[in-house]
C-alpha atoms as a PDB file:
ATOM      1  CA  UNK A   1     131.416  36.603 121.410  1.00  0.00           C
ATOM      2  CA  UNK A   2     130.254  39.570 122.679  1.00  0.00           C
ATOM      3  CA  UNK A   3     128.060  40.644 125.162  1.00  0.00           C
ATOM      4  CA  UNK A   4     125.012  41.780 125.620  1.00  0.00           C
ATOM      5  CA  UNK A   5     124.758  45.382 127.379  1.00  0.00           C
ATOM      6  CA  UNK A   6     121.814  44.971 129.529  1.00  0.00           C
ATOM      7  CA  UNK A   7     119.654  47.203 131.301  1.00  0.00           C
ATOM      8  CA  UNK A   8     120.698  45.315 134.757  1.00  0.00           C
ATOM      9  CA  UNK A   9     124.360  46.462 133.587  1.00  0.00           C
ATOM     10  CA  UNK A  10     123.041  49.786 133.116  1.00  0.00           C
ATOM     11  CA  UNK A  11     121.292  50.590 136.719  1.00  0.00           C
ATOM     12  CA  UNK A  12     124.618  48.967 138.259  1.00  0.00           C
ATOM     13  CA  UNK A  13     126.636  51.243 136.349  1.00  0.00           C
ATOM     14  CA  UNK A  14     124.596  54.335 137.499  1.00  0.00           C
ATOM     15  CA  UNK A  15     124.475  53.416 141.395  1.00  0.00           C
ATOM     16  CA  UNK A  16     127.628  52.409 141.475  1.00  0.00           C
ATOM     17  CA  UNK A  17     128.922  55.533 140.265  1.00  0.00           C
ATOM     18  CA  UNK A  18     126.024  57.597 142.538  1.00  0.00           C
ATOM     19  CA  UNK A  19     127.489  55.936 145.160  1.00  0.00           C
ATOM     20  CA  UNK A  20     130.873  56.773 144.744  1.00  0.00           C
ATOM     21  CA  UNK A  21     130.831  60.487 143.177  1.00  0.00           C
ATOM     22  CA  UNK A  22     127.121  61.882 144.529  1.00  0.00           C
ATOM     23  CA  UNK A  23     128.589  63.004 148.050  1.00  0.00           C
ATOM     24  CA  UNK A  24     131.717  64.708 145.983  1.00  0.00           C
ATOM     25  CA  UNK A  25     128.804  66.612 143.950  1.00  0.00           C
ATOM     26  CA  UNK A  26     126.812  67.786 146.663  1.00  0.00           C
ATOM     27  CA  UNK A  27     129.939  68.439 148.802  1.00  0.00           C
ATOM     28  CA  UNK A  28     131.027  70.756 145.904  1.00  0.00           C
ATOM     29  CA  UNK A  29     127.564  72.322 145.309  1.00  0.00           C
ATOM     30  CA  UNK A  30     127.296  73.050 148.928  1.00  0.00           C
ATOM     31  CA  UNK A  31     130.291  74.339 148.859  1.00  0.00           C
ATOM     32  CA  UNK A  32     128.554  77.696 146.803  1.00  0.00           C
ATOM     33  CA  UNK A  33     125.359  78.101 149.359  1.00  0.00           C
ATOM     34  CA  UNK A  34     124.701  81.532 150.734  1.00  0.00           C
ATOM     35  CA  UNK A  35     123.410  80.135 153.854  1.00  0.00           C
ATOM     36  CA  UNK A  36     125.686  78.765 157.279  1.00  0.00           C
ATOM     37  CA  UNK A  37     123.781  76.236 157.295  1.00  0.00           C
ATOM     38  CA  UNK A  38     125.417  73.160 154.974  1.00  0.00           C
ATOM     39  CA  UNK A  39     122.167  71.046 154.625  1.00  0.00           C
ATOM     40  CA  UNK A  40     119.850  74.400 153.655  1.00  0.00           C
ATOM     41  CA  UNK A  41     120.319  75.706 150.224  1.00  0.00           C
ATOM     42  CA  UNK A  42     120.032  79.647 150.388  1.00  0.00           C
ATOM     43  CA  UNK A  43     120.849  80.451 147.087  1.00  0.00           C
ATOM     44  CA  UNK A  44     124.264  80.966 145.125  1.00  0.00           C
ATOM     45  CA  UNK A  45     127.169  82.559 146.664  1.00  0.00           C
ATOM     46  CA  UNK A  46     130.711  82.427 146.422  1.00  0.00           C
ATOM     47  CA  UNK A  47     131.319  84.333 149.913  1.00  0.00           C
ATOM     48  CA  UNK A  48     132.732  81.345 151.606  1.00  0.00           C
ATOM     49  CA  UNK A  49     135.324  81.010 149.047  1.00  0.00           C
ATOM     50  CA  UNK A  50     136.588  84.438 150.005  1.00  0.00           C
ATOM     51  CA  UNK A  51     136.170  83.489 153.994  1.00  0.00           C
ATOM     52  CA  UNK A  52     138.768  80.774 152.984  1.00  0.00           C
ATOM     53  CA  UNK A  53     141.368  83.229 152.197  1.00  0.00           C
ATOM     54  CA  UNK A  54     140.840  85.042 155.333  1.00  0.00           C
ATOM     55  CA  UNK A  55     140.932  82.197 157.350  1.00  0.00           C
ATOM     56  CA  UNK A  56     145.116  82.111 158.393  1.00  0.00           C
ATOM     57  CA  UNK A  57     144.713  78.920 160.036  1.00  0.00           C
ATOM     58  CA  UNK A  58     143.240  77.026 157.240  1.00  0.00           C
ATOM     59  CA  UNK A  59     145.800  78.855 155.001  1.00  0.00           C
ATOM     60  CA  UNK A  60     148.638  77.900 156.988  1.00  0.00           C
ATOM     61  CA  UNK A  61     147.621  74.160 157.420  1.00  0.00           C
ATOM     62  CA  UNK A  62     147.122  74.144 153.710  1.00  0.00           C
ATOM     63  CA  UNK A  63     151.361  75.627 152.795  1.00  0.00           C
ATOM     64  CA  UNK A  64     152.336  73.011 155.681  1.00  0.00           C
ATOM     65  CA  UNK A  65     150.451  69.808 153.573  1.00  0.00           C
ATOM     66  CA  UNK A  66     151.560  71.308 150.515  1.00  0.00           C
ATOM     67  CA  UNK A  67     155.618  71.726 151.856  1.00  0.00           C
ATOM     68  CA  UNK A  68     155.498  68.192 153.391  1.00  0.00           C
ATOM     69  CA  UNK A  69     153.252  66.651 150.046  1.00  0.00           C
ATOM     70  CA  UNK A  70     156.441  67.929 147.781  1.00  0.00           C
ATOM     71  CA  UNK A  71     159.517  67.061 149.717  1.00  0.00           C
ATOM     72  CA  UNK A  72     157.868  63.756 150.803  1.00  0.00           C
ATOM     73  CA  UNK A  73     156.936  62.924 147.627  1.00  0.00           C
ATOM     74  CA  UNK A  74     160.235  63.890 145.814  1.00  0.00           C
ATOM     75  CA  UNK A  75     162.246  61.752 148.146  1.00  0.00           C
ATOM     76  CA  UNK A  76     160.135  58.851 148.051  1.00  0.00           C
ATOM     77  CA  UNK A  77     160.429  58.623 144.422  1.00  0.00           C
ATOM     78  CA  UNK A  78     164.083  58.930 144.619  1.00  0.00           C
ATOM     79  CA  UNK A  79     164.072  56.556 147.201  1.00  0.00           C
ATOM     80  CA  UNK A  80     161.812  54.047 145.359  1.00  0.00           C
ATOM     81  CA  UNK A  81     163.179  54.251 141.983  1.00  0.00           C
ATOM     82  CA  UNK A  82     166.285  53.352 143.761  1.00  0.00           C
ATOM     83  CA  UNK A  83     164.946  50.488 145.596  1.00  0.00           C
ATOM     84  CA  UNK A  84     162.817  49.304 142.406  1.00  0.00           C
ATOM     85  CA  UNK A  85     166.203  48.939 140.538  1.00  0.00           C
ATOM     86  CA  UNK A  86     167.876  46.838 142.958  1.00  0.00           C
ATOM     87  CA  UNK A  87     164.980  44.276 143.520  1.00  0.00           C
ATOM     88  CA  UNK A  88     164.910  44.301 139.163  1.00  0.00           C
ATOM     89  CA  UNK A  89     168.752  44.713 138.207  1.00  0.00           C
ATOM     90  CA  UNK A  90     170.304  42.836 141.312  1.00  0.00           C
ATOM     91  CA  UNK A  91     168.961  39.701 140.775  1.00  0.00           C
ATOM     92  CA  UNK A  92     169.313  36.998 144.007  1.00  0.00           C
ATOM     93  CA  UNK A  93     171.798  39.321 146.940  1.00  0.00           C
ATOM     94  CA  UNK A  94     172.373  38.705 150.750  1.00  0.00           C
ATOM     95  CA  UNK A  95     169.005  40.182 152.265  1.00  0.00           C
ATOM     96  CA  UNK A  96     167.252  40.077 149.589  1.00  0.00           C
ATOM     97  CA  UNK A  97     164.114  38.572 151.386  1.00  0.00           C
ATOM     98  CA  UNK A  98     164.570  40.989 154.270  1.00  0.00           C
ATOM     99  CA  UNK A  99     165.176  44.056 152.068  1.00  0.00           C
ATOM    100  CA  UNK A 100     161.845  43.081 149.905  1.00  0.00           C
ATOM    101  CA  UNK A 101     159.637  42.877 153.104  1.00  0.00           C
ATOM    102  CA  UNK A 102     161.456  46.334 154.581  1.00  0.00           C
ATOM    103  CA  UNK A 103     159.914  47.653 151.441  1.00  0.00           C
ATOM    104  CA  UNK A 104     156.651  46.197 150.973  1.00  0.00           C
ATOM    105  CA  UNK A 105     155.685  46.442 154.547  1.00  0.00           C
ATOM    106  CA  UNK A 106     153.965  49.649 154.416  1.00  0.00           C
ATOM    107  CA  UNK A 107     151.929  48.670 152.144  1.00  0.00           C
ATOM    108  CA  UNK A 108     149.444  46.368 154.632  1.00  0.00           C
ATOM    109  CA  UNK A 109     151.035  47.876 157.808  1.00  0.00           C
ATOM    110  CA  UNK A 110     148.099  49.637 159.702  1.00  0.00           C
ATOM    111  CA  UNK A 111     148.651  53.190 159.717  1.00  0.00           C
ATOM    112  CA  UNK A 112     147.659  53.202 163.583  1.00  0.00           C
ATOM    113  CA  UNK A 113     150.963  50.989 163.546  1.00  0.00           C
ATOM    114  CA  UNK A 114     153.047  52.805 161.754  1.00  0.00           C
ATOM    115  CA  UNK A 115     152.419  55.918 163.331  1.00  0.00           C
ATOM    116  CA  UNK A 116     152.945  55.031 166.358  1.00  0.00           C
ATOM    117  CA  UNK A 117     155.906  53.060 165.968  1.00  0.00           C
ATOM    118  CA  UNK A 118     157.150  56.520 164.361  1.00  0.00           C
ATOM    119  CA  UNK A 119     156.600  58.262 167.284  1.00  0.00           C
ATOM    120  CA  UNK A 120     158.213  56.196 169.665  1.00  0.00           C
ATOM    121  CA  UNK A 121     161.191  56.502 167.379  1.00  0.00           C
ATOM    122  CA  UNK A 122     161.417  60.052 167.308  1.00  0.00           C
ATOM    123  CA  UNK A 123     160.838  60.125 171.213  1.00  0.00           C
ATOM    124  CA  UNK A 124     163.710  57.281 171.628  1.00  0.00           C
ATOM    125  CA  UNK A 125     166.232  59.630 169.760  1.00  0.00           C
ATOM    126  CA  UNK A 126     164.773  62.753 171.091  1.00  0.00           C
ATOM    127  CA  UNK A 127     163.596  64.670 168.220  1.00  0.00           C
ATOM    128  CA  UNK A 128     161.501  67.058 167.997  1.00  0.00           C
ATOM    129  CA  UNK A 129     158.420  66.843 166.191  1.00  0.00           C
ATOM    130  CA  UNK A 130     157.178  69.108 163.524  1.00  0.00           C
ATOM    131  CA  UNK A 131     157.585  69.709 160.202  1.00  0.00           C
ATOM    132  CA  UNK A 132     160.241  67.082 159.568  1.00  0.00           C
ATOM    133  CA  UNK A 133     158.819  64.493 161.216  1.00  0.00           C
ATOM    134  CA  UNK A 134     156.048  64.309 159.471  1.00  0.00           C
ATOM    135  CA  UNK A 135     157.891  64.532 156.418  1.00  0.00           C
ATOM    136  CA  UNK A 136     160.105  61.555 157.255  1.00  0.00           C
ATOM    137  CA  UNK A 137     156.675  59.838 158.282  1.00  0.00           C
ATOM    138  CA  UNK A 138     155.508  60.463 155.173  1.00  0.00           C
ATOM    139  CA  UNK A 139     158.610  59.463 152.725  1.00  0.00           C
ATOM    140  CA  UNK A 140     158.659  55.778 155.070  1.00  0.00           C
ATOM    141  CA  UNK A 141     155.299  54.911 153.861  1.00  0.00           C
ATOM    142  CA  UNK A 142     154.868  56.491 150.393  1.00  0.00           C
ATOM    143  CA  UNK A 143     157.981  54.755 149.548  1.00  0.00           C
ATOM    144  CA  UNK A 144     156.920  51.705 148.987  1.00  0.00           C
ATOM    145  CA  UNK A 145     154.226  52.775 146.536  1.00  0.00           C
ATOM    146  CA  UNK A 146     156.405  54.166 144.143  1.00  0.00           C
ATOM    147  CA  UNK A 147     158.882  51.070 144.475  1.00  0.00           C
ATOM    148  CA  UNK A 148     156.000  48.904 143.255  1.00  0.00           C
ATOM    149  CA  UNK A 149     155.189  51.201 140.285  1.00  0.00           C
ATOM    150  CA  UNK A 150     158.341  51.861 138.945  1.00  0.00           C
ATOM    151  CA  UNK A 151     159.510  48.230 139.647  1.00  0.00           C
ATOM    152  CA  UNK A 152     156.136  46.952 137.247  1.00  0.00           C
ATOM    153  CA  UNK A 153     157.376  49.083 134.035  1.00  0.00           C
ATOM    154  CA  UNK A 154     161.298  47.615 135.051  1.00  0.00           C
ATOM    155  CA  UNK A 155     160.155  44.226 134.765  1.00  0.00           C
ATOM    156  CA  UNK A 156     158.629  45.054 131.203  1.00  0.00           C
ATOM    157  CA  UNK A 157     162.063  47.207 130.852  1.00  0.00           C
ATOM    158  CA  UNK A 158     163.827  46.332 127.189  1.00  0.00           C
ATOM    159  CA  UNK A 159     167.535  46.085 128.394  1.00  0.00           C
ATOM    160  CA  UNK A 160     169.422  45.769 124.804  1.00  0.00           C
ATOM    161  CA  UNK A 161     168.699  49.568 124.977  1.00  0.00           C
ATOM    162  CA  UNK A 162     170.736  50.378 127.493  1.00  0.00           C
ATOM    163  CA  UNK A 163     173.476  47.455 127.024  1.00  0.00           C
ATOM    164  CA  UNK A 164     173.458  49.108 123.571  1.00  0.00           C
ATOM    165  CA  UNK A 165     174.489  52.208 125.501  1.00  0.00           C
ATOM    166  CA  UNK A 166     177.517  50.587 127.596  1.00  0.00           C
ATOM    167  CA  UNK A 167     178.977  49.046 124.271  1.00  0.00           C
ATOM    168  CA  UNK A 168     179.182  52.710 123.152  1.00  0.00           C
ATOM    169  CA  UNK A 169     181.059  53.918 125.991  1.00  0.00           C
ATOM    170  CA  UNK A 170     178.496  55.021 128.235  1.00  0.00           C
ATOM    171  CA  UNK A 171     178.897  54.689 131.536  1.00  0.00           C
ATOM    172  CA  UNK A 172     176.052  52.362 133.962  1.00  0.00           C
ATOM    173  CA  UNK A 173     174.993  55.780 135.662  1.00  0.00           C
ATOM    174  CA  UNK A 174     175.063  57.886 132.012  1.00  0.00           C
ATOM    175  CA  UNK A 175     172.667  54.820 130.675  1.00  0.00           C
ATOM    176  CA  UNK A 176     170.460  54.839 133.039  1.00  0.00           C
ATOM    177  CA  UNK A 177     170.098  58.375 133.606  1.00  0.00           C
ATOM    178  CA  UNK A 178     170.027  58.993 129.286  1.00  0.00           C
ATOM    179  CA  UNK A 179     168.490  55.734 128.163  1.00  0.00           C
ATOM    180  CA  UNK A 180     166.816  53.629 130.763  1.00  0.00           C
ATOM    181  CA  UNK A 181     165.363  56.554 133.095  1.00  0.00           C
ATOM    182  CA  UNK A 182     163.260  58.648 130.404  1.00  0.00           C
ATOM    183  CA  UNK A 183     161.920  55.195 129.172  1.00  0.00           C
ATOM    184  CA  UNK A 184     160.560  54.598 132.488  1.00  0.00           C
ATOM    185  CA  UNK A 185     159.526  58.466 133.915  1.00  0.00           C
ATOM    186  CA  UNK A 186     155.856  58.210 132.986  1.00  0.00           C
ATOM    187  CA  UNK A 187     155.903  55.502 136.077  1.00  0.00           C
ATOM    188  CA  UNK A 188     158.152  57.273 138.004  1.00  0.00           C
ATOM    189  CA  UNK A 189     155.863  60.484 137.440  1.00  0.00           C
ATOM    190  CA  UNK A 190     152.606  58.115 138.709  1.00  0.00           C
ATOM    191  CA  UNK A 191     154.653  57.181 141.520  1.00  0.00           C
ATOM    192  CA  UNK A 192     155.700  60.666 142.316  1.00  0.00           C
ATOM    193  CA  UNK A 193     151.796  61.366 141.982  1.00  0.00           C
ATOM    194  CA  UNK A 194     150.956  58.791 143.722  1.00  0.00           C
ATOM    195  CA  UNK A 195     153.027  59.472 146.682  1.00  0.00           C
ATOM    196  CA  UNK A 196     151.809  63.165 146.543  1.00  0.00           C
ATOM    197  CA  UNK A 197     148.213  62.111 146.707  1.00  0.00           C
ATOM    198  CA  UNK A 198     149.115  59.673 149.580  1.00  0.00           C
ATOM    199  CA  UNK A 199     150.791  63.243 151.901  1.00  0.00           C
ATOM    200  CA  UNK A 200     148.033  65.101 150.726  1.00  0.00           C
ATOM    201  CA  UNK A 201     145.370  62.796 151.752  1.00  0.00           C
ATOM    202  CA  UNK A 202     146.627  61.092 155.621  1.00  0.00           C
ATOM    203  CA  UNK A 203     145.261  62.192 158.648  1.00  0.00           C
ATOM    204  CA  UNK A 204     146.540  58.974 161.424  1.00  0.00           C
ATOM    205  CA  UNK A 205     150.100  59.088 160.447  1.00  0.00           C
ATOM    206  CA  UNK A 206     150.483  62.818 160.508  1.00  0.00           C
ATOM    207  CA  UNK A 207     148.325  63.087 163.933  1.00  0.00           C
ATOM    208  CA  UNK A 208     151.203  60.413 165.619  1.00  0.00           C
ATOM    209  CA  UNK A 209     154.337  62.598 164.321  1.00  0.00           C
ATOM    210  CA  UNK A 210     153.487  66.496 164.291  1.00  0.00           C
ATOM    211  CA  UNK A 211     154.073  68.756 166.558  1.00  0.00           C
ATOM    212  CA  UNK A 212     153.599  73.005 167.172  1.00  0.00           C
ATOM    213  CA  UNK A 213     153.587  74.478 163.753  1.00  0.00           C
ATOM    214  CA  UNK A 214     153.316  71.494 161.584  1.00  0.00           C
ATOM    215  CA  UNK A 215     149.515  70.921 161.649  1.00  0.00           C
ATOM    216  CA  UNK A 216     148.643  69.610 158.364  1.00  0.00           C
ATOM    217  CA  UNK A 217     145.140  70.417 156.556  1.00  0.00           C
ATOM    218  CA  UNK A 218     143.584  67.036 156.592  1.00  0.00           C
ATOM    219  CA  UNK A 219     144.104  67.319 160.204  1.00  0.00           C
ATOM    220  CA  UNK A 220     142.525  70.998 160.713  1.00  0.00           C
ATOM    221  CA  UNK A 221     139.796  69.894 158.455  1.00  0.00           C
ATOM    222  CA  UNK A 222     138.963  66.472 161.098  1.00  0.00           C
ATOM    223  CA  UNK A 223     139.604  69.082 164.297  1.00  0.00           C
ATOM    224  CA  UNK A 224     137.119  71.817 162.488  1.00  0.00           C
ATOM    225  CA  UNK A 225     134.591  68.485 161.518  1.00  0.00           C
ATOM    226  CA  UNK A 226     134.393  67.456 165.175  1.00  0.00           C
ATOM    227  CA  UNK A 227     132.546  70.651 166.144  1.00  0.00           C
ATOM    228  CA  UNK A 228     130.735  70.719 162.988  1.00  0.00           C
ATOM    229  CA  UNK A 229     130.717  70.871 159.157  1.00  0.00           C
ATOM    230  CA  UNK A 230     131.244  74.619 157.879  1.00  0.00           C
ATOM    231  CA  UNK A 231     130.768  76.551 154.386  1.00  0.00           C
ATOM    232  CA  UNK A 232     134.290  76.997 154.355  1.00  0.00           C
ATOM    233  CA  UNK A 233     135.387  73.267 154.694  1.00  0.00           C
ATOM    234  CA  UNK A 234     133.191  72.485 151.872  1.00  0.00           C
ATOM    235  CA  UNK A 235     135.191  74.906 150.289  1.00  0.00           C
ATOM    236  CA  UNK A 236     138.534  73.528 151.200  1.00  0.00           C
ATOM    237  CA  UNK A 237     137.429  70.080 149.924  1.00  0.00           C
ATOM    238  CA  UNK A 238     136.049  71.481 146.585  1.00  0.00           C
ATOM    239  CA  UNK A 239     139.542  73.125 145.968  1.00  0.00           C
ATOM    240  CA  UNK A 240     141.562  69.895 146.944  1.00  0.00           C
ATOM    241  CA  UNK A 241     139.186  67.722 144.443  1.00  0.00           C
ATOM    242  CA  UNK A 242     139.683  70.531 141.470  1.00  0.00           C
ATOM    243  CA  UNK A 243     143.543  70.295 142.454  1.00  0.00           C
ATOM    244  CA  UNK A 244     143.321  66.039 141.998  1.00  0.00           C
ATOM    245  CA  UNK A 245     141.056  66.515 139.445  1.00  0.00           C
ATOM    246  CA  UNK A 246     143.731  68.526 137.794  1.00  0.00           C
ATOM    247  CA  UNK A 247     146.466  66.592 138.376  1.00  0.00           C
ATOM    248  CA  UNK A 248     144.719  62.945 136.939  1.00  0.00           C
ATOM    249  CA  UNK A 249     143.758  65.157 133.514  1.00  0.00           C
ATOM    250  CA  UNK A 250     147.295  66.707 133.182  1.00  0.00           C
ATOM    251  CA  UNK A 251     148.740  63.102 133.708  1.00  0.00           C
ATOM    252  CA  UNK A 252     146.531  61.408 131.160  1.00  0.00           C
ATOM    253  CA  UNK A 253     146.859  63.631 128.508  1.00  0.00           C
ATOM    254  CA  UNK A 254     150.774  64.130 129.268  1.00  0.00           C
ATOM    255  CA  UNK A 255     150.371  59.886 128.957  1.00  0.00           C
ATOM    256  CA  UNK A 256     148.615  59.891 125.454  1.00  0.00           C
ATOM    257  CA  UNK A 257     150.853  62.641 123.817  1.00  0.00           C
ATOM    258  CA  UNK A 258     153.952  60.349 125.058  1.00  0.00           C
ATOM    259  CA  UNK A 259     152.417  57.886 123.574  1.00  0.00           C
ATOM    260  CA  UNK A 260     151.098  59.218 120.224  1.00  0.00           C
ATOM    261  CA  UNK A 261     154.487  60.984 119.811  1.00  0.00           C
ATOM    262  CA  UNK A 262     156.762  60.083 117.155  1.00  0.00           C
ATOM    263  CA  UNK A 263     159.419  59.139 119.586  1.00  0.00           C
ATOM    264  CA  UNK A 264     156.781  56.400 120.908  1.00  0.00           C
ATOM    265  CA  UNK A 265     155.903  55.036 117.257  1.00  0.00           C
ATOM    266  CA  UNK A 266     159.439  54.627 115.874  1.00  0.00           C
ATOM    267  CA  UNK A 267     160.134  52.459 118.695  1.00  0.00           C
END
């Protein structure tokens, strides 16, 4: 039976949505005022957008997030994917229990926690901090996001396909890399997202392991926010949520043609 849309269903459909997306709106629109002041509209202007790309510091914070958001990401995947197919394909191994909670661990550790327990590990094997340890900081946590993503669409994984493969010669790396790994990239690619998003987006972690050189953009834009909110970080933030924005519509419709595509029928 279905339903009846009501207008109760309505108005908590519209303030539930205010409530989440109004503050993007105005941070955007703000983002375009002609005046210094962020909470006094002084008419349309695109000057602070053209500040931004004077502003080194913001520029440089921005290549650093970006650097550490691709590596971090790319490894994590690898890293995941790989840790996804031994908790599937494995089945019951020695550690098992211990290697599942290694992995999921991240995923309701504080990030005050996990920071910090970074950072005395980099000071207990003296290395320096910068650009790599934030990297590495990044890759432990993201990790585990893209082992649970990937290791949902292995579970639903049709393995005749790729024991098909090994009766034909194949070898286990050849099918996984030709038969069982382009069945499962659209969850590898959300987990690669995913794990992107996660770098671009963290503040704590990256505040516990950086160091001279390797200061990231979410934490310029929380230094910059302390003495007060600018044009120009309105600006930042409007570019970041056209670059997600992006990013979502690029994976969705890269998600409907895979699965509209004659490939994706026959099977």
């Amino acid at each position: 039976m279905m339903r009846r849309f009501t207008a109760f269903n309505l108005v908590s459909i519209v303030l539930g949505f205010a409530f989440l997306y109004l503050p993007i709106v105005l941070l955007v629109i703000y983002s375009f005022n002609a005046s210094r002041l962020v909470t006094v509209w002084g008419g349309f202007s695109t000057k602070w957008y053209a500040s931004l790309l004077e502003n080194e510091a913001i520029l440089d914070a921005a290549w650093v997030t970006l650097r550490v958001g691709l590596v971090s990401a790319t490894i994590a995947t690898v890293l995941g994917t790989m840790g996804a197919v031994a908790l599937v394909r494995r089945g019951r191994f020695f550690g098992r229990t211990l290697f599942t909670g290694m992995i999921m661990a991240p995923l309701v550790m504080p990030e005050v926690i996990t920071g910090l327990s970074l950072l005395l590990l980099f000071v207990a094997v003296d290395f320096d901090r910068g650009f790599w340890t934030v990297t590495i900081a990044h890759i432990s946590f993201s990790m585990c996001f893209v082992a649970v993503v990937v290791q949902s669409r292995l579970v639903t994984f049709d393995r005749s396909l790729e024991e098909a493969a090994l009766d034909l010669g194949a070898t286990p790396l050849r099918a996984f890399v030709q038969v069982t790994l382009p069945n499962i990239f659209p969850a590898v690619a959300a987990g690669w997202m995913l794990a992107f998003t996660l770098s671009l987006d963290d503040l704590v972690i990256a505040s516990f392991t950086t160091g001279p050189g390797a200061t990231t953009l979410p934490m310029k834009i929380y230094s910059q926010v302390r003495l007060g909110v600018t044009p120009e970080i309105n600006a930042v933030c409007t570019i970041l949520v056209a670059l997600v924005t992006l990013g979502v519509l690029t994976a969705t419709i890269a998600t409907k043609a895979r699965a509209f595509s004659p490939q994706a029928e026959a099977r």
